[in-house]
PDB file of N, CA and C in Angstrom:
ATOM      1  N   UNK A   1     -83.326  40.936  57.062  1.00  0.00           N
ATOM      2  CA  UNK A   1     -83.827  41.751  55.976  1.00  0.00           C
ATOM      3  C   UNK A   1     -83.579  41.003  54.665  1.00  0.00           C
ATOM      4  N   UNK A   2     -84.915  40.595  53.716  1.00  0.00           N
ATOM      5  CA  UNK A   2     -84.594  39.821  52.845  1.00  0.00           C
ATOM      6  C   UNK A   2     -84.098  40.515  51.508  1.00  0.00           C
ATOM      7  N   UNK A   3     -83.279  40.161  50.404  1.00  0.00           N
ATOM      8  CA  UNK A   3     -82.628  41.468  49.622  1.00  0.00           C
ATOM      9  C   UNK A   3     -83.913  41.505  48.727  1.00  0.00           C
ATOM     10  N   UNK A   4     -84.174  42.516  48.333  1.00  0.00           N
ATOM     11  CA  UNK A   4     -85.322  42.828  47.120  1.00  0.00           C
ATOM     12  C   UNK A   4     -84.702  42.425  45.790  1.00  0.00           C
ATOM     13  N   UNK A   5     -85.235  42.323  44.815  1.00  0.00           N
ATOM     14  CA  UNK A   5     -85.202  42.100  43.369  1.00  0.00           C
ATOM     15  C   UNK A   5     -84.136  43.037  42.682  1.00  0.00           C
ATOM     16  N   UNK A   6     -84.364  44.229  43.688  1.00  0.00           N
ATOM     17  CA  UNK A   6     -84.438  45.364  42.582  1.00  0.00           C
ATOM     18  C   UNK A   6     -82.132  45.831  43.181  1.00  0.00           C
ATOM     19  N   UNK A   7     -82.360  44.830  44.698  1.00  0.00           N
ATOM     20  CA  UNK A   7     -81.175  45.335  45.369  1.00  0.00           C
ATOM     21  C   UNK A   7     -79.769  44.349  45.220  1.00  0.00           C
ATOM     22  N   UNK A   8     -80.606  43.092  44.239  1.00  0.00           N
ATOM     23  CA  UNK A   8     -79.745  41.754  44.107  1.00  0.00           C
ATOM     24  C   UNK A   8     -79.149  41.713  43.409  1.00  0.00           C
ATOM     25  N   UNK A   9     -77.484  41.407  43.269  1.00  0.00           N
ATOM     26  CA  UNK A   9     -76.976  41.524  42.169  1.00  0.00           C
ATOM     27  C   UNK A   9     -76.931  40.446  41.140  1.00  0.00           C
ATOM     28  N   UNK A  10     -76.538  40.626  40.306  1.00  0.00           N
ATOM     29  CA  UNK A  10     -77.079  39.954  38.897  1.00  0.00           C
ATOM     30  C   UNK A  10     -76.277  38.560  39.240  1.00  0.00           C
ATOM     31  N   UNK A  11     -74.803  38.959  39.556  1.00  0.00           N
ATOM     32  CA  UNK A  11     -73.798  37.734  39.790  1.00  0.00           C
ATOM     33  C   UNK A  11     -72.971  38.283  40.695  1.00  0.00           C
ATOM     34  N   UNK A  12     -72.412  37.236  41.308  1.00  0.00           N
ATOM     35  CA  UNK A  12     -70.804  37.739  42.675  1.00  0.00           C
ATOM     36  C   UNK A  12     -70.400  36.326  42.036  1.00  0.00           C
ATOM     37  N   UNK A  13     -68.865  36.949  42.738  1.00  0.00           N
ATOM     38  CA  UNK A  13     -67.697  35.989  42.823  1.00  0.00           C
ATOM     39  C   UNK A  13     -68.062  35.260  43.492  1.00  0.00           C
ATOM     40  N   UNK A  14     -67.702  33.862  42.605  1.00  0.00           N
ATOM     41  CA  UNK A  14     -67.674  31.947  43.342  1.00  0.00           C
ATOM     42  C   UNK A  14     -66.278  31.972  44.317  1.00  0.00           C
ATOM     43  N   UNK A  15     -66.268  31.450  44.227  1.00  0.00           N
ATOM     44  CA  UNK A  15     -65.320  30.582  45.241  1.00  0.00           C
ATOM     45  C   UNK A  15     -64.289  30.281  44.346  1.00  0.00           C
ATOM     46  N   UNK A  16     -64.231  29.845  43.059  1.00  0.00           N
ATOM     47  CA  UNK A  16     -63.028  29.326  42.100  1.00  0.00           C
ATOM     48  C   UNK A  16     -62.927  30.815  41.565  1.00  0.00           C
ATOM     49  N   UNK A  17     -63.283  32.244  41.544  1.00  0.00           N
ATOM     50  CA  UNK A  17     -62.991  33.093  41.160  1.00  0.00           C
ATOM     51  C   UNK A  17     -63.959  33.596  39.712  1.00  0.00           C
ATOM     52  N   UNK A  18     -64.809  32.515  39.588  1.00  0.00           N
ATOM     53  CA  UNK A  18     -65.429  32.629  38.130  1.00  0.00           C
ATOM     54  C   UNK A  18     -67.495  33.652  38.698  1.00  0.00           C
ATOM     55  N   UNK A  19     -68.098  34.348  37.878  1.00  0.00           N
ATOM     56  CA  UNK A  19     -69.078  34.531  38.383  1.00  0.00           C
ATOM     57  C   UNK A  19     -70.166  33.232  38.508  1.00  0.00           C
ATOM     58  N   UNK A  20     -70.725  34.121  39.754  1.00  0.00           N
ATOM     59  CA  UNK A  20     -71.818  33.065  40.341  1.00  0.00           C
ATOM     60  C   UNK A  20     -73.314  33.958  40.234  1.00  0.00           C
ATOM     61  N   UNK A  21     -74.334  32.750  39.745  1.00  0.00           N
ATOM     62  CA  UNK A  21     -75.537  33.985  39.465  1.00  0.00           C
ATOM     63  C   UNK A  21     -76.999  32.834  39.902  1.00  0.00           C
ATOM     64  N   UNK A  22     -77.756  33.307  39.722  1.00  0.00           N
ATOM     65  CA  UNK A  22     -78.932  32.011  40.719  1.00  0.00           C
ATOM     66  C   UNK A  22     -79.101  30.973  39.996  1.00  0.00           C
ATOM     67  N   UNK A  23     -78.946  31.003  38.336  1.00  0.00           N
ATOM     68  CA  UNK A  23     -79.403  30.184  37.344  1.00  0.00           C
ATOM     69  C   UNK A  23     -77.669  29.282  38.010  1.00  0.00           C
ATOM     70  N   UNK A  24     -76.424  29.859  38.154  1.00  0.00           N
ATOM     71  CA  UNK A  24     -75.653  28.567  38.322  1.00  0.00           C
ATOM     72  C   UNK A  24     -74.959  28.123  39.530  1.00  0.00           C
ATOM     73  N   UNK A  25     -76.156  28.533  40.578  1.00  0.00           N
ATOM     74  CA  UNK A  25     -76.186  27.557  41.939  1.00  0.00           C
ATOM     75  C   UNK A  25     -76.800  26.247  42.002  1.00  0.00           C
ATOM     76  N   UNK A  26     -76.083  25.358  42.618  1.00  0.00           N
ATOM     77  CA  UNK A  26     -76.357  24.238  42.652  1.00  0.00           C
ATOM     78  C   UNK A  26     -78.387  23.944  42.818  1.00  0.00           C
ATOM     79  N   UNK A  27     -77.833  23.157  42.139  1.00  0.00           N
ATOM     80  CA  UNK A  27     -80.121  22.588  41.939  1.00  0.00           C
ATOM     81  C   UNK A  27     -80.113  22.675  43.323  1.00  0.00           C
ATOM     82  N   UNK A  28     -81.678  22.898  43.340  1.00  0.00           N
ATOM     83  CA  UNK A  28     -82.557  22.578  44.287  1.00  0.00           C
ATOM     84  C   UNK A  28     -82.448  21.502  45.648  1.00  0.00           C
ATOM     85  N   UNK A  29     -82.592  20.466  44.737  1.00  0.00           N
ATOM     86  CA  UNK A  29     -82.636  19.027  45.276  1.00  0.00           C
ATOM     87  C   UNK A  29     -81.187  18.071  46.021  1.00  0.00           C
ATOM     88  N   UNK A  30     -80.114  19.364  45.529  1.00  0.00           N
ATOM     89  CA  UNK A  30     -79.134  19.077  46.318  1.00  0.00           C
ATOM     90  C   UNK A  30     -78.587  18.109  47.499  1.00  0.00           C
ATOM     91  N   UNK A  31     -78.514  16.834  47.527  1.00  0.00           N
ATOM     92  CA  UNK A  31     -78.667  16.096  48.789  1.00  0.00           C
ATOM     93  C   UNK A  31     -77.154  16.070  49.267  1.00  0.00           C
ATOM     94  N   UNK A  32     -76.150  15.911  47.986  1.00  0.00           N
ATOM     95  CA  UNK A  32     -74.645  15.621  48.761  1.00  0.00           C
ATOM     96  C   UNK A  32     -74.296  17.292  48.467  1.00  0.00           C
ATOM     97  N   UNK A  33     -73.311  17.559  49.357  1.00  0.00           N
ATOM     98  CA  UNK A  33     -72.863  18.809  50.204  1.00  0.00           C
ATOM     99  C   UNK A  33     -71.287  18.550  49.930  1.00  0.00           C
ATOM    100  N   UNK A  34     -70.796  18.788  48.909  1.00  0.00           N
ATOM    101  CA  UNK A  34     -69.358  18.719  48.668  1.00  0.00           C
ATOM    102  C   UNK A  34     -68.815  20.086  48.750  1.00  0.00           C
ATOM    103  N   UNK A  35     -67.662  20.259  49.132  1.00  0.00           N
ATOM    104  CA  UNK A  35     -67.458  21.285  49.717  1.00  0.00           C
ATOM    105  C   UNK A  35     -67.240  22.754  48.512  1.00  0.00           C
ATOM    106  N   UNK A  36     -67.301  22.467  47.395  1.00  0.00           N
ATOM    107  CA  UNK A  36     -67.148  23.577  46.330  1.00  0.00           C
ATOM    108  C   UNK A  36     -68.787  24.249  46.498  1.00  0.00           C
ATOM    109  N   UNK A  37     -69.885  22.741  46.658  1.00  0.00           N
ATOM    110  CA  UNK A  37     -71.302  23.634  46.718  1.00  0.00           C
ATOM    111  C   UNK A  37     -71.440  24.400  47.727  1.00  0.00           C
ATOM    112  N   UNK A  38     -70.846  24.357  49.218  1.00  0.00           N
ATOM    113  CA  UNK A  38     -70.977  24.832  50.312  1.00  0.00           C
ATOM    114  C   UNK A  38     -70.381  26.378  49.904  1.00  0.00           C
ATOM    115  N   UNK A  39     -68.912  26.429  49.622  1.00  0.00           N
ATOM    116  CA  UNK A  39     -68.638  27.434  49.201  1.00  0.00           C
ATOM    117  C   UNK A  39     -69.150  28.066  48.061  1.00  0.00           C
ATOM    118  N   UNK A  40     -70.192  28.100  47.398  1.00  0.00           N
ATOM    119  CA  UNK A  40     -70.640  28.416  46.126  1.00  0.00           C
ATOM    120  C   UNK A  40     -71.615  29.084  47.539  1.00  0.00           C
ATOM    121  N   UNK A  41     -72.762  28.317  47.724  1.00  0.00           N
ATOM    122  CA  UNK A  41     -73.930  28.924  48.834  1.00  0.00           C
ATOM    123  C   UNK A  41     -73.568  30.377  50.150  1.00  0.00           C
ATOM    124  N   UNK A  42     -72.308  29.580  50.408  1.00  0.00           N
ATOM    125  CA  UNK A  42     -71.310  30.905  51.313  1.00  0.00           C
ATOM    126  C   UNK A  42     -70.699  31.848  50.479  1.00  0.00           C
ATOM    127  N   UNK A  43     -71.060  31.978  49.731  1.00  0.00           N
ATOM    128  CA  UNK A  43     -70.221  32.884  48.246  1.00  0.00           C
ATOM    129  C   UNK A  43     -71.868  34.149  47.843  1.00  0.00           C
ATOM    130  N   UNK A  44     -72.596  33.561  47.970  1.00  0.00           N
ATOM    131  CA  UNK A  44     -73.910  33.971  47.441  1.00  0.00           C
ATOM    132  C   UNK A  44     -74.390  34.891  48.440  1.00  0.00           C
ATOM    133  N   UNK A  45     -74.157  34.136  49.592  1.00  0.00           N
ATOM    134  CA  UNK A  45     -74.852  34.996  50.694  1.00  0.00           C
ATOM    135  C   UNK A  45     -73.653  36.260  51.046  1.00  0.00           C
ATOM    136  N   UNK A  46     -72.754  35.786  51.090  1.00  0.00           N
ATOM    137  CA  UNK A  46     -71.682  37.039  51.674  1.00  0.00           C
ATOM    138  C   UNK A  46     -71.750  38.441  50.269  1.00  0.00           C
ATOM    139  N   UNK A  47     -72.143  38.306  49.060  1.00  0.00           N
ATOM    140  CA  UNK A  47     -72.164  38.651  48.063  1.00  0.00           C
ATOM    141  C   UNK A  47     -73.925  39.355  47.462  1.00  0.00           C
ATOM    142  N   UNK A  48     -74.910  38.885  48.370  1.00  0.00           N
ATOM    143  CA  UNK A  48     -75.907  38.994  48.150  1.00  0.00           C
ATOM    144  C   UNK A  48     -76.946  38.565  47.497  1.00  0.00           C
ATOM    145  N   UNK A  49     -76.486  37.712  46.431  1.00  0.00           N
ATOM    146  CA  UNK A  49     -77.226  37.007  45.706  1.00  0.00           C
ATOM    147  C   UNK A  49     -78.575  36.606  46.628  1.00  0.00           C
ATOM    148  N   UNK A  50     -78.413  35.289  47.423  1.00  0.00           N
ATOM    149  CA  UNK A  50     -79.423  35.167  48.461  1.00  0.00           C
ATOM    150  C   UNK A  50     -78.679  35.954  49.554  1.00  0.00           C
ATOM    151  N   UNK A  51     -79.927  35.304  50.409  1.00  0.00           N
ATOM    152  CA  UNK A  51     -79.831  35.547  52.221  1.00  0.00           C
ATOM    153  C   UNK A  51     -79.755  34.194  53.038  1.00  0.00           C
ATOM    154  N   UNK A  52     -79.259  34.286  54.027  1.00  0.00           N
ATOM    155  CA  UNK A  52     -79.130  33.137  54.899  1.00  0.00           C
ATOM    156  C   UNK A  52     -80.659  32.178  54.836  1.00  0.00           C
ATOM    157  N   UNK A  53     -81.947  33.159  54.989  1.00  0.00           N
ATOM    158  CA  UNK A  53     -83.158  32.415  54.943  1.00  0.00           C
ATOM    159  C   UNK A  53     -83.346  31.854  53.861  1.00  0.00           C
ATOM    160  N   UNK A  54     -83.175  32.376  52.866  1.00  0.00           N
ATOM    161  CA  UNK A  54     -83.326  31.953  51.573  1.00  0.00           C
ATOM    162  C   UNK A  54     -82.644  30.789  50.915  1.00  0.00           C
ATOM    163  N   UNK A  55     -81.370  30.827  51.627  1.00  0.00           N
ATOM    164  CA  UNK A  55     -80.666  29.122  50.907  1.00  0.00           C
ATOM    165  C   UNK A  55     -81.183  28.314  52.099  1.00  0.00           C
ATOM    166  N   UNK A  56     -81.465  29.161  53.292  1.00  0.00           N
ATOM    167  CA  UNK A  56     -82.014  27.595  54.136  1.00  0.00           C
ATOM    168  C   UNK A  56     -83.446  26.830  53.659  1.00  0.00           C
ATOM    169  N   UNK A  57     -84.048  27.926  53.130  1.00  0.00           N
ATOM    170  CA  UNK A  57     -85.477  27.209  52.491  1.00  0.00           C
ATOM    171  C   UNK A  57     -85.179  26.500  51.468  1.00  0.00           C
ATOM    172  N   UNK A  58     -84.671  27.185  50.439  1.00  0.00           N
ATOM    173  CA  UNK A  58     -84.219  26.653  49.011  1.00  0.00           C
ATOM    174  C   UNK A  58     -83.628  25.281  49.263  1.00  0.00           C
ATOM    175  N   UNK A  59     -82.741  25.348  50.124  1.00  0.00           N
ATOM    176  CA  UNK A  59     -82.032  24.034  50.309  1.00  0.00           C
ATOM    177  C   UNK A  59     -82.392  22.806  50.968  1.00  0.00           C
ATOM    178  N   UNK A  60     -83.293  23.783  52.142  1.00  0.00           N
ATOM    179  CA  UNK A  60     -83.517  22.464  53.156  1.00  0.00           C
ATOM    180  C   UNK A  60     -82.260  22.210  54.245  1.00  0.00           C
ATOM    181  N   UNK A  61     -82.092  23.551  54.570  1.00  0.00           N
ATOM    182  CA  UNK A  61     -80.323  23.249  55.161  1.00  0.00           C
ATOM    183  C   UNK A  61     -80.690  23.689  56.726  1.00  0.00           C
ATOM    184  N   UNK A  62     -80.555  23.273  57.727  1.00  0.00           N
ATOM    185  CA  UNK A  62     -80.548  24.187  59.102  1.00  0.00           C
ATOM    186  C   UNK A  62     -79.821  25.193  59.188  1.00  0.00           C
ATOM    187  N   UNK A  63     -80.411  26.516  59.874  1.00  0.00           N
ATOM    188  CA  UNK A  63     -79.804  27.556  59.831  1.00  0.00           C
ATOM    189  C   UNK A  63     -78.033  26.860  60.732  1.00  0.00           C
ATOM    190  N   UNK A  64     -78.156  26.426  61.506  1.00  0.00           N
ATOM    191  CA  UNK A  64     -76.721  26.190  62.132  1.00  0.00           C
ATOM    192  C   UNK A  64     -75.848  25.452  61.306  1.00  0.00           C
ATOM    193  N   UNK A  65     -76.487  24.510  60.297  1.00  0.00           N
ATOM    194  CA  UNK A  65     -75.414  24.014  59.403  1.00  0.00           C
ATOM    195  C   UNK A  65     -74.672  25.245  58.563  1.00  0.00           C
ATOM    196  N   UNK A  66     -75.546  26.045  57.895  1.00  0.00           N
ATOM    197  CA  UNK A  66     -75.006  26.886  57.024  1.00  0.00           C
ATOM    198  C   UNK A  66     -74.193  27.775  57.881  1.00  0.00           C
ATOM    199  N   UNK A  67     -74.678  28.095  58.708  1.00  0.00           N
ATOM    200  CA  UNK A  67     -73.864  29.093  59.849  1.00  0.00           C
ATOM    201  C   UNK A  67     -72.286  28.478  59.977  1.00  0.00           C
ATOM    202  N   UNK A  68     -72.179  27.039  60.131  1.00  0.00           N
ATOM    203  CA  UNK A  68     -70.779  26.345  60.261  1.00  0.00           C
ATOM    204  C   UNK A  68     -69.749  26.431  58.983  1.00  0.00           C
ATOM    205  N   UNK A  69     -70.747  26.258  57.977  1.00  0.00           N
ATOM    206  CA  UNK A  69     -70.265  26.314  56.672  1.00  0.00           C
ATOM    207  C   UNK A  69     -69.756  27.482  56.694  1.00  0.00           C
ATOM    208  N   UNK A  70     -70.120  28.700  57.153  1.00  0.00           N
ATOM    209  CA  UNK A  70     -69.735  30.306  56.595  1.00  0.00           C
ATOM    210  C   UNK A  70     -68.642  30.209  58.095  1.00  0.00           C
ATOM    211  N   UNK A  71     -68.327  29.606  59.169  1.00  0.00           N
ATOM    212  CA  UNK A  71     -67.288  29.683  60.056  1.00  0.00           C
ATOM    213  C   UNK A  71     -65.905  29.047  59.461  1.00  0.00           C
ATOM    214  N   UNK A  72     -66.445  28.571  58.851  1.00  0.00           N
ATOM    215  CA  UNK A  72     -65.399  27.266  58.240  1.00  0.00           C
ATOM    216  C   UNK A  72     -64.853  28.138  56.944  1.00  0.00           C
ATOM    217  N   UNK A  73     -65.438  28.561  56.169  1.00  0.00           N
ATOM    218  CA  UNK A  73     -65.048  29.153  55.340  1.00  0.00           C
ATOM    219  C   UNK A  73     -63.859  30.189  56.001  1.00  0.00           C
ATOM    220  N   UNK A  74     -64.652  31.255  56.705  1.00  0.00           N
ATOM    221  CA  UNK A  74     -64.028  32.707  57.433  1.00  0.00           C
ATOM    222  C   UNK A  74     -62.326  31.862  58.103  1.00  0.00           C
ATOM    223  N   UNK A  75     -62.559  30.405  58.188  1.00  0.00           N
ATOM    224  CA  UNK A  75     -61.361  30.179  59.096  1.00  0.00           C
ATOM    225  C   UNK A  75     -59.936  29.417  58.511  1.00  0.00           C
ATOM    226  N   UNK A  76     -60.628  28.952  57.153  1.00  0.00           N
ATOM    227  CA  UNK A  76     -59.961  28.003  56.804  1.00  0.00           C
ATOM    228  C   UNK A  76     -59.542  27.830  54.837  1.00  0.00           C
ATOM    229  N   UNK A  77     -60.940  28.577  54.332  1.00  0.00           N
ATOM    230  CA  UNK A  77     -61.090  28.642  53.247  1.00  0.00           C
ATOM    231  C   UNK A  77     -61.790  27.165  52.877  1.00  0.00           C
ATOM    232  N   UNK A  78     -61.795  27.043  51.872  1.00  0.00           N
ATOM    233  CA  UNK A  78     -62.785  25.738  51.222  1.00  0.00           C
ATOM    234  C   UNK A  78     -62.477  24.858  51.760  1.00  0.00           C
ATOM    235  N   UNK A  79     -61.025  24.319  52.361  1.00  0.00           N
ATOM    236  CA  UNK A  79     -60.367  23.399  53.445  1.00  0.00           C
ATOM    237  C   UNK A  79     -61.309  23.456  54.373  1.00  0.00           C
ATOM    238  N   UNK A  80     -61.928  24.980  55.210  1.00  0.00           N
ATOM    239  CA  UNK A  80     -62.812  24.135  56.357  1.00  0.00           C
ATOM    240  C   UNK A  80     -63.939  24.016  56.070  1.00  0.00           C
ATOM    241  N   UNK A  81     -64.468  23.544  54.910  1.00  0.00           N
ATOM    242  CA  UNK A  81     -65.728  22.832  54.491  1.00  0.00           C
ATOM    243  C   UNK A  81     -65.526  21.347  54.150  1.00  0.00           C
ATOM    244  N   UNK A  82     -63.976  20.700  54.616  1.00  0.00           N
ATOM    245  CA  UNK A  82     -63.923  19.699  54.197  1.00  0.00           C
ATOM    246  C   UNK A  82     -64.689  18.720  55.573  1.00  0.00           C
ATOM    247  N   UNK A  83     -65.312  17.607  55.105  1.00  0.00           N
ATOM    248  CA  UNK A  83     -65.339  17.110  56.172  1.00  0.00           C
ATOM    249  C   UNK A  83     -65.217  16.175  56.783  1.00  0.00           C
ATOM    250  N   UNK A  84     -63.967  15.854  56.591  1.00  0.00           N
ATOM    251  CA  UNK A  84     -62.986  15.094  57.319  1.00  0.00           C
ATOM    252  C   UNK A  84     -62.109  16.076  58.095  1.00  0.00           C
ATOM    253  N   UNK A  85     -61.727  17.075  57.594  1.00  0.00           N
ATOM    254  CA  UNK A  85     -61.469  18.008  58.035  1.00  0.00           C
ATOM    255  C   UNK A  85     -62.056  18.843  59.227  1.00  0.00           C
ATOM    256  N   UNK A  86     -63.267  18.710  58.853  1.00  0.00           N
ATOM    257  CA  UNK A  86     -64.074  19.503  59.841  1.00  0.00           C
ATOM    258  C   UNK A  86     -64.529  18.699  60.828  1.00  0.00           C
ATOM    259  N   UNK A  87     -64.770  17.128  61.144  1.00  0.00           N
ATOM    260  CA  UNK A  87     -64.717  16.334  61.827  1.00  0.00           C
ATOM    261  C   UNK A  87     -63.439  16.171  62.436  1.00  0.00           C
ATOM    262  N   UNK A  88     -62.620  16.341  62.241  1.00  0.00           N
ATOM    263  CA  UNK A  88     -61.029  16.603  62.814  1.00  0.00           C
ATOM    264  C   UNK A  88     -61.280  17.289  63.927  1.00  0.00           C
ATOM    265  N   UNK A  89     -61.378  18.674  63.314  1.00  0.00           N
ATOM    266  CA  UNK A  89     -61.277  20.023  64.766  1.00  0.00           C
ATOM    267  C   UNK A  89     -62.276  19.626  65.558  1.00  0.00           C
ATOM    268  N   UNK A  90     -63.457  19.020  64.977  1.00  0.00           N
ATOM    269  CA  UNK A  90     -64.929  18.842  66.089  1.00  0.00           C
ATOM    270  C   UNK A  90     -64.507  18.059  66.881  1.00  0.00           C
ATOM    271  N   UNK A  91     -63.501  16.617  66.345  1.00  0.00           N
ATOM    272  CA  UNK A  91     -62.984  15.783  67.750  1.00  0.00           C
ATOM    273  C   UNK A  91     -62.216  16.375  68.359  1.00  0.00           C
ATOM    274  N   UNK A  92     -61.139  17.098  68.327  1.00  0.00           N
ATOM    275  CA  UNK A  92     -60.094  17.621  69.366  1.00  0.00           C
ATOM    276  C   UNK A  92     -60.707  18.103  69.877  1.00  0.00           C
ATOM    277  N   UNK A  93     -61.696  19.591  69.438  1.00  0.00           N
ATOM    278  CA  UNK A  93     -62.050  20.556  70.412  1.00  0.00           C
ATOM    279  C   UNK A  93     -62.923  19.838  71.645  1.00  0.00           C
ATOM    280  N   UNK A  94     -63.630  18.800  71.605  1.00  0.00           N
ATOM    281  CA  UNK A  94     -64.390  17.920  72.398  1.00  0.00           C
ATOM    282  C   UNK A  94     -63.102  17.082  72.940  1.00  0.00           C
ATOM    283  N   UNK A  95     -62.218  16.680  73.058  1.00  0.00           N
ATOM    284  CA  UNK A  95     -61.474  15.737  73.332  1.00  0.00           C
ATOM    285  C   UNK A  95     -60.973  17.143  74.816  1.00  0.00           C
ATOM    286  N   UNK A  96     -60.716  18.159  74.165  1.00  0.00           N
ATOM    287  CA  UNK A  96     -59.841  19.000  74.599  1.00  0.00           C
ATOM    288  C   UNK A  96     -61.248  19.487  76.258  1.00  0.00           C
ATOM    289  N   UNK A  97     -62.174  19.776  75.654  1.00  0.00           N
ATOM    290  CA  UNK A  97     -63.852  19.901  77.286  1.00  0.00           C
ATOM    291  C   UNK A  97     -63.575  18.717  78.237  1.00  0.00           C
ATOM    292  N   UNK A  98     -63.287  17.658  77.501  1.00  0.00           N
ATOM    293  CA  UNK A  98     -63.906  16.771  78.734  1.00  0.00           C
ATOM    294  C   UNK A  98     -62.483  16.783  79.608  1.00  0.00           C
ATOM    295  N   UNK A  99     -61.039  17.652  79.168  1.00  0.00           N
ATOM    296  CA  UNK A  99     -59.984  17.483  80.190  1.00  0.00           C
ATOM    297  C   UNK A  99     -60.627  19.263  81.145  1.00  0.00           C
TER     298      UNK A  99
END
């Protein structure tokens, strides 16, 4: 269900605690993915600003990337958007299948 105009809020809480509103989400053209923008995008959607479809178009993002981004968040805080970090757990947990 995409949010209407009329149902969106003006601004939600960022991630650093400051408001977040569409004019100060990261541009468009976005190519590097540092982990404050990830949490800014996972900040928007949990908050309403967008919808999951909506930063995947806007962005150009696969729905499963953003999906990881909002796991990572729920698990770890802005830490599991790091990714070195997040390449960490992806090797163990695979290290850990093939025993």
């Amino acid at each position: 269900m995409a949010a209407t105009e009329a149902s969106r809020p003006e601004s939600v809480v960022g991630p650093m605690g400051l408001p977040l509103t569409l004019a100060s989400l990261p541009p468009r053209d976005t190519k590097r993915w540092i982990a404050h923008r990830k949490a800014e995008l996972v900040a928007a959607v949990d908050g309403g600003l967008l919808t999951i479809e909506e930063v995947c178009e806007r962005y150009g993002i696969e729905l499963e990337e953003f999906v990881s981004w909002q796991r990572g968040v729920e698990r770890l805080g802005m830490r599991g958007l790091w990714v070195t970090h997040s390449q960490k757990h992806r090797d163990m947990f695979e290290r850990r299948q093939r025993y």
